[in-house]
Protein backbone atom coordinates (compact mmCIF):
# COMPACT_ATOMS: atom_id res chain seq x y z
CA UNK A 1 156.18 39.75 33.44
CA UNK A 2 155.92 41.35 29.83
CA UNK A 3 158.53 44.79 29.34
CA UNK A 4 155.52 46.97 29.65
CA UNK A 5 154.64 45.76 33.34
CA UNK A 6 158.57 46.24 34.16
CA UNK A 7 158.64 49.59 33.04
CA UNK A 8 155.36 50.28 34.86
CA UNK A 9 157.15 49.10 38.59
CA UNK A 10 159.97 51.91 38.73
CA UNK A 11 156.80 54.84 37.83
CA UNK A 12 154.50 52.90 40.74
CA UNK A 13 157.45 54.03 42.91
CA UNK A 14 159.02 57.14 41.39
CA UNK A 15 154.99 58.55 41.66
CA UNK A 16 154.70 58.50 45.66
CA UNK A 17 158.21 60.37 45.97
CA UNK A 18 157.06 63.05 43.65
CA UNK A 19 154.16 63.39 45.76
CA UNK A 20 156.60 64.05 48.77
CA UNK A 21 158.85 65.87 47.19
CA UNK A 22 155.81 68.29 46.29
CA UNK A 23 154.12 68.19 49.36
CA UNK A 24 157.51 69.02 51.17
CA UNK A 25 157.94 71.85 48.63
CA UNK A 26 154.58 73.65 49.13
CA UNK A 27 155.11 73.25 52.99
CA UNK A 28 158.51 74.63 52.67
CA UNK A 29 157.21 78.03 50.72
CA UNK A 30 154.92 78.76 54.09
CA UNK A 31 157.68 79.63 55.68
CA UNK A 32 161.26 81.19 55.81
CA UNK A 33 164.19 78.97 57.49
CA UNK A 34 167.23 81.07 59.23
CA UNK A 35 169.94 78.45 59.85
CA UNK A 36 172.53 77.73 61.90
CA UNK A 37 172.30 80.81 64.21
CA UNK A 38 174.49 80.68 67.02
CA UNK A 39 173.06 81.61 70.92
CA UNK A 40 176.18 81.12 72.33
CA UNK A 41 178.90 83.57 71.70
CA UNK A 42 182.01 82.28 70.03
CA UNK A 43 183.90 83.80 73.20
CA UNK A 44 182.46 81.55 75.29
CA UNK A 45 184.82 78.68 76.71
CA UNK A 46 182.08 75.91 76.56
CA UNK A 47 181.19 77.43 72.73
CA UNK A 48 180.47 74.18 70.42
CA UNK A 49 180.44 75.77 66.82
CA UNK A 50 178.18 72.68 65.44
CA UNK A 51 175.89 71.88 68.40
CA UNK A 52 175.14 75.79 69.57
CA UNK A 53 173.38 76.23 66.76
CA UNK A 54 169.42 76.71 66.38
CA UNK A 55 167.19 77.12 63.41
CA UNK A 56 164.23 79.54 63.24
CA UNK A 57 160.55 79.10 60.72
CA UNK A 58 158.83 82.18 60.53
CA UNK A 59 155.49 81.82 58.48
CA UNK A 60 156.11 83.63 55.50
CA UNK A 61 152.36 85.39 55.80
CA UNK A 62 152.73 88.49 57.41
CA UNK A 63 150.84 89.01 60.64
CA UNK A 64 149.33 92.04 63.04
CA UNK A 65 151.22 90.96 66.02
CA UNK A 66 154.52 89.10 67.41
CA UNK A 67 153.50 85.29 67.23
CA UNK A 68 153.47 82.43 69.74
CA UNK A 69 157.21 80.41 69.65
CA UNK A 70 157.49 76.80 69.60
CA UNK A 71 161.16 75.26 70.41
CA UNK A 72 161.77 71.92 69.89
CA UNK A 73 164.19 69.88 71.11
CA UNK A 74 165.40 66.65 69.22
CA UNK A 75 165.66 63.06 70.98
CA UNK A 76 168.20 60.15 70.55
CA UNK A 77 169.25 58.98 73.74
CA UNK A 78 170.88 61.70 75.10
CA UNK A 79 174.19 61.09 72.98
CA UNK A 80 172.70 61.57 68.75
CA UNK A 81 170.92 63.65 67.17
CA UNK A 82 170.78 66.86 64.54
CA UNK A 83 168.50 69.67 64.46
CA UNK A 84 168.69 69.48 60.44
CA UNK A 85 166.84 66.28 60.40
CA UNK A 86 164.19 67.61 62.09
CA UNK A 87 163.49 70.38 59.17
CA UNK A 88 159.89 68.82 58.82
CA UNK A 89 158.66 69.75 62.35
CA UNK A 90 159.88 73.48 61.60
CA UNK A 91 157.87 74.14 58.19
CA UNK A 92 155.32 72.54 59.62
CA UNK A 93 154.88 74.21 62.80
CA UNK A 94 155.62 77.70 60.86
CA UNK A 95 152.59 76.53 58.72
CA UNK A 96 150.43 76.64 62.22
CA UNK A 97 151.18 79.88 62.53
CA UNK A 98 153.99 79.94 65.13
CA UNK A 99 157.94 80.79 65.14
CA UNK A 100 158.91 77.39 65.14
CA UNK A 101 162.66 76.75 66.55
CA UNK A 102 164.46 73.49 66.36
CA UNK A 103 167.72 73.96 68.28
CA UNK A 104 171.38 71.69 68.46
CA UNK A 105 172.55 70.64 71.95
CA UNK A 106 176.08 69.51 73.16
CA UNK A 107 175.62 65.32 73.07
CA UNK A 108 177.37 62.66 75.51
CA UNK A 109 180.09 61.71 76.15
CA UNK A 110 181.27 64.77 75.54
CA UNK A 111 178.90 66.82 77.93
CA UNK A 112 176.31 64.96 80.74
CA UNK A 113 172.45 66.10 80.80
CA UNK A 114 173.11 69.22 83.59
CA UNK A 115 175.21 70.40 80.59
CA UNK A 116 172.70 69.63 77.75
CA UNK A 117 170.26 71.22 80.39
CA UNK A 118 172.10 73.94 80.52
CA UNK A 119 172.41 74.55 76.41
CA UNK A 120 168.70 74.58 75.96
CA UNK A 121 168.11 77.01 78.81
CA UNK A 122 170.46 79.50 77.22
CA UNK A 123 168.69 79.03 73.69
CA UNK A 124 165.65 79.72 75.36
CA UNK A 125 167.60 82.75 76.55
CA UNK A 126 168.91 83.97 73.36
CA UNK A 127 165.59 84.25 71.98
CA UNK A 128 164.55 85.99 74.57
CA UNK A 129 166.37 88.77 73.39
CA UNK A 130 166.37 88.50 69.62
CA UNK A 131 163.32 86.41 68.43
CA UNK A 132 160.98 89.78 67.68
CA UNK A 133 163.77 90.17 65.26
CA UNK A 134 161.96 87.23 63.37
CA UNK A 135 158.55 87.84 64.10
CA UNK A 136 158.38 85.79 67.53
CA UNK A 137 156.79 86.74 70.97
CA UNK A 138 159.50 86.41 73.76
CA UNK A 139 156.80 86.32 76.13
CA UNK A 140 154.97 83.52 74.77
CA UNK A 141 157.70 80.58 74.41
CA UNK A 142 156.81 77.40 74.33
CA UNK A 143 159.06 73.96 74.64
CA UNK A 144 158.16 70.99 72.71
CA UNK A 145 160.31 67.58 72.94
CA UNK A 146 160.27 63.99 71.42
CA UNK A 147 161.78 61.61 74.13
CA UNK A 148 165.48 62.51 75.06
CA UNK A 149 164.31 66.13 73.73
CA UNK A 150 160.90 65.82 76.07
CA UNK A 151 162.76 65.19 79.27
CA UNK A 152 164.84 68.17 78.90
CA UNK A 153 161.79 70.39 77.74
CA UNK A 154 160.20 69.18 80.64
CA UNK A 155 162.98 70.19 83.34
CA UNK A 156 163.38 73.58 81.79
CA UNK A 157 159.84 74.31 82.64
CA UNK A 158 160.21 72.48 86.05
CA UNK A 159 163.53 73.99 87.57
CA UNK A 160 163.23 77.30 87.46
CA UNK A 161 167.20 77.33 88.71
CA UNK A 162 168.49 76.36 85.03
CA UNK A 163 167.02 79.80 84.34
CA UNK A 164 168.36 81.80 87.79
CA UNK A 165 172.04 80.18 87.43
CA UNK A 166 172.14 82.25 83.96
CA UNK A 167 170.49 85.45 85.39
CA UNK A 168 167.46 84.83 84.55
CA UNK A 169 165.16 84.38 87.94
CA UNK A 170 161.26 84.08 86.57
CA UNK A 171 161.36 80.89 84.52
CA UNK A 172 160.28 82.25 80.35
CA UNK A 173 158.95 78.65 79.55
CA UNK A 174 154.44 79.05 78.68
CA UNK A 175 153.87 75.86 77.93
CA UNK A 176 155.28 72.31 77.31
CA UNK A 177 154.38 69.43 74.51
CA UNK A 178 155.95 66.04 75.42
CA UNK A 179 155.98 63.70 72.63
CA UNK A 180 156.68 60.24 73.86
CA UNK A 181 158.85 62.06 76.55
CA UNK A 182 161.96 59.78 78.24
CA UNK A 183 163.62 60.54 81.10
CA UNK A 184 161.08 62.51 82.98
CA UNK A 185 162.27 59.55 86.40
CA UNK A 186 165.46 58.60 85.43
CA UNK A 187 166.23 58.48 89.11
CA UNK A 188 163.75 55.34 89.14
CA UNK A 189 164.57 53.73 86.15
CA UNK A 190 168.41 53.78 86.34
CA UNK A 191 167.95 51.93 89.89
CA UNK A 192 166.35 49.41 88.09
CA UNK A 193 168.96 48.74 85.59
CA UNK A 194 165.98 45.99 84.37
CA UNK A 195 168.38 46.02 80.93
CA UNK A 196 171.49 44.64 79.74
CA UNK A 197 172.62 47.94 78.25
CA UNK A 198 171.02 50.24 80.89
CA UNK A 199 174.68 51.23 81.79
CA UNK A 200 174.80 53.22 78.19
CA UNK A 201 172.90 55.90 79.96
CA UNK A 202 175.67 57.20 82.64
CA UNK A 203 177.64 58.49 79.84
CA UNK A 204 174.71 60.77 80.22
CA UNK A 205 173.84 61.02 83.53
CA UNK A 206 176.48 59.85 85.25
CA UNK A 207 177.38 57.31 88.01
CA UNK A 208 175.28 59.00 91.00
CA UNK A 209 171.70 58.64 92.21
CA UNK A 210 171.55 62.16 93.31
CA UNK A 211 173.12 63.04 89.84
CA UNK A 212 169.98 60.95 88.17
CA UNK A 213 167.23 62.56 90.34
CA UNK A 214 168.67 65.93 89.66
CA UNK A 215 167.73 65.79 86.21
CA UNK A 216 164.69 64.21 86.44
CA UNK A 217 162.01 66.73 85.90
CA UNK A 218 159.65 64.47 87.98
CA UNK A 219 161.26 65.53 91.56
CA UNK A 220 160.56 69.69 90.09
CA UNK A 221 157.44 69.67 89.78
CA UNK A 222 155.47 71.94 91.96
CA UNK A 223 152.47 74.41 92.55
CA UNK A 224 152.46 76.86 89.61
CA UNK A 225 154.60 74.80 86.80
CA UNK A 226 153.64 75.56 83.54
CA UNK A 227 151.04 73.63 82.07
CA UNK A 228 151.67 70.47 80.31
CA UNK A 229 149.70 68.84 77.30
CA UNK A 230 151.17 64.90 76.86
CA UNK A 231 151.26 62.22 74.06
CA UNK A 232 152.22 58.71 74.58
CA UNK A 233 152.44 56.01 71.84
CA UNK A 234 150.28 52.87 73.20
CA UNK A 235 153.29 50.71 71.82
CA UNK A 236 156.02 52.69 73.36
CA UNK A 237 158.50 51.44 75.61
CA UNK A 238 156.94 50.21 79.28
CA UNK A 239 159.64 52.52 80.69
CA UNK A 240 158.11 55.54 79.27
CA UNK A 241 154.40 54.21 79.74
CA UNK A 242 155.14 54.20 83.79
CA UNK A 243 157.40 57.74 83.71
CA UNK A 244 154.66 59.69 81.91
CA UNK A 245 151.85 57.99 83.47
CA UNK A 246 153.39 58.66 87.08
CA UNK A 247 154.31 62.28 85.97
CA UNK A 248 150.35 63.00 85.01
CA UNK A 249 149.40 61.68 88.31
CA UNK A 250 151.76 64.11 90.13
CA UNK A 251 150.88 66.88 88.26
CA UNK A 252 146.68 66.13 88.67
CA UNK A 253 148.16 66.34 92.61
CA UNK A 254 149.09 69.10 92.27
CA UNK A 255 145.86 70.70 90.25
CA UNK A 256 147.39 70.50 86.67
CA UNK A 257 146.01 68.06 85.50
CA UNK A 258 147.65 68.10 81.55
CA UNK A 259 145.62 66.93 78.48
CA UNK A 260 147.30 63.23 77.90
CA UNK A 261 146.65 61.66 74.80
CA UNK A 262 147.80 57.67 74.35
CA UNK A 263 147.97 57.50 70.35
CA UNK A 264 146.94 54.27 69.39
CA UNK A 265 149.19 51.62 67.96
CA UNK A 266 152.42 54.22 67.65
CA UNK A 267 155.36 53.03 68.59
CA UNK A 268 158.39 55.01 70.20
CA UNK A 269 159.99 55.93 66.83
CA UNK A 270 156.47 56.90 65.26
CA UNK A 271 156.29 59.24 67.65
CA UNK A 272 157.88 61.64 65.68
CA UNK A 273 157.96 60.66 62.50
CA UNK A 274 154.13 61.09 62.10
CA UNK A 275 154.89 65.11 62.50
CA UNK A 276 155.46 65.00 58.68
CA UNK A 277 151.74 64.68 58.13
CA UNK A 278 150.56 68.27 58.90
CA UNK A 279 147.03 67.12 59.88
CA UNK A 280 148.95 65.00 62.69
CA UNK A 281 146.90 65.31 66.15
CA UNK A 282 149.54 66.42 67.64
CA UNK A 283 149.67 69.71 65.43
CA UNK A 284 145.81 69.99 66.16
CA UNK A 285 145.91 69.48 69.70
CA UNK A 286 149.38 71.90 69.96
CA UNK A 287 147.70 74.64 68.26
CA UNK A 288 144.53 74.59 70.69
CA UNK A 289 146.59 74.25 73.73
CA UNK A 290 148.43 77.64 72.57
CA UNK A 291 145.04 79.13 71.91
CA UNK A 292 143.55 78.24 75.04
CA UNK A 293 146.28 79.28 76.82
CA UNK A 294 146.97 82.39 75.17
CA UNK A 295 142.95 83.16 75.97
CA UNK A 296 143.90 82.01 80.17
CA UNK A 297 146.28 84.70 80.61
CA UNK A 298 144.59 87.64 78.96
């Protein structure tokens, strides 16, 4: 290879991340990030300074009316995670036109899923009360959740308890998005214990089968849940293939049938990772959902 062609390698790659880094800036002007806002109070005795902490995307374009709000709640098995990598889903979502918030939750070992449970509900809470400060509806919030992050999203809109234990008694969730969701049966799937390191997961959940149904928003569902719209990768784990599958058939029981889209060679961890594409189908399909049910209720 002559000097020319070895100076022309490091610009074939240097190119594509300019691209990125351009793309990511022009995404990021849409909207305006508020970070690290704490919904717990710093009085409180279970008050994590690092993981109660959410971040809110308001579009930057100003609007007539308080707009739809869109929480999402980050995966990784229950026990990692960080709402800062997730960044992407917030500009992008803004860019929709929605308050987008991406929101920290206490992680095991040091807390179980009642606990994380527990966290999200009182974000939800919080912006209850203060997200018209940033342009958001209170009365039209949304949950949206990538697998660890889906099965929580999903019990908050199931168990409308998580909600009454904290004063609340008329569950706020409008609408749910489950990307690749785990842990919707973990009642079933920890009995299995098909999986060498299965065991990982009572860190999280704990040694009990009535602990594992408990937080399993499978056994909540009933007449009058919110409604559900549902992506699955095709290459996914089986585990989450027979969880999401059963949960559509229990909610088309029950005469909620959700929108469930299986996404074509997409793995569990391209799940999320295509959200960085802002013509993703799951933007497309999220922003109709909100339309159409926005339109239901009027």
């Amino acid at each position: 290879m002559t000097i020319s062609r070895w100076l022309l390698v490091p610009a074939l790659l240097v190119l594509p991340l300019l691209l990125v880094a351009a793309n990511e800036l022009a995404v990021a002007r849409a909207s305006r990030r508020t970070a690290d806002v704490a919904y717990v109070p710093a009085t409180d005795s279970a008050y994590d300074a690092t993981r109660h902490r959410l971040d809110v995307y308001a579009p930057r374009e100003p609007a007539t009316a308080p707009r739809p709000v869109v929480v999402f709640i980050h995966g990784g098995s229950w026990a990692s995670g960080n709402k800062d990598f997730y960044s992407y889903v917030g500009r992008r979502l803004a860019r929709l036109g929605v308050v987008a918030v991406v929101v920290n939750y206490r992680l095991a070992p040091q807390v179980r899923v009642p606990q994380m449970a527990d966290d999200c509900a009182r974000a939800v809470l919080w912006l209850q009360t203060h997200i018209r400060e940033y342009g958001g509806d209170a009365g039209r919030i949304y949950l949206m959740g990538h697998s660890a992050g889906g099965g929580l999203a999903a019990w908050l809109a199931t168990d409308d308890a998580l909600f009454a234990r904290r004063g609340q008694p008329r569950n706020p969730v409008r609408g749910v998005i489950l990307d690749d969701a785990a842990g919707l049966d973990m009642y079933d799937y920890l009995r299995r214990m098909e999986f060498p390191d299965d065991r990982q997961y009572l860190a999280a959940f704990g040694p009990e089968p009535a602990g594992w149904r408990e937080a399993s928003a499978l056994y909540h569902l009933h007449a009058g849940v919110p409604p559900f719209l549902v992506f699955v990768g095709a290459k996914t784990y089986p585990s989450i293939t027979r969880s999401n599958e059963k949960f559509r058939q229990r909610l088309t029981a029950l005469g909620a049938a959700p929108p469930y889209h299986v996404l074509p060679g997409k793995k569990h961890a391209a799940m999320v990772l295509q959200l960085y594409w802002p013509g993703n189908v799951i933007y497309r399909e999220l922003r109709a959902f909100i339309q159409a049910d926005t339109a239901a209720r009027l």
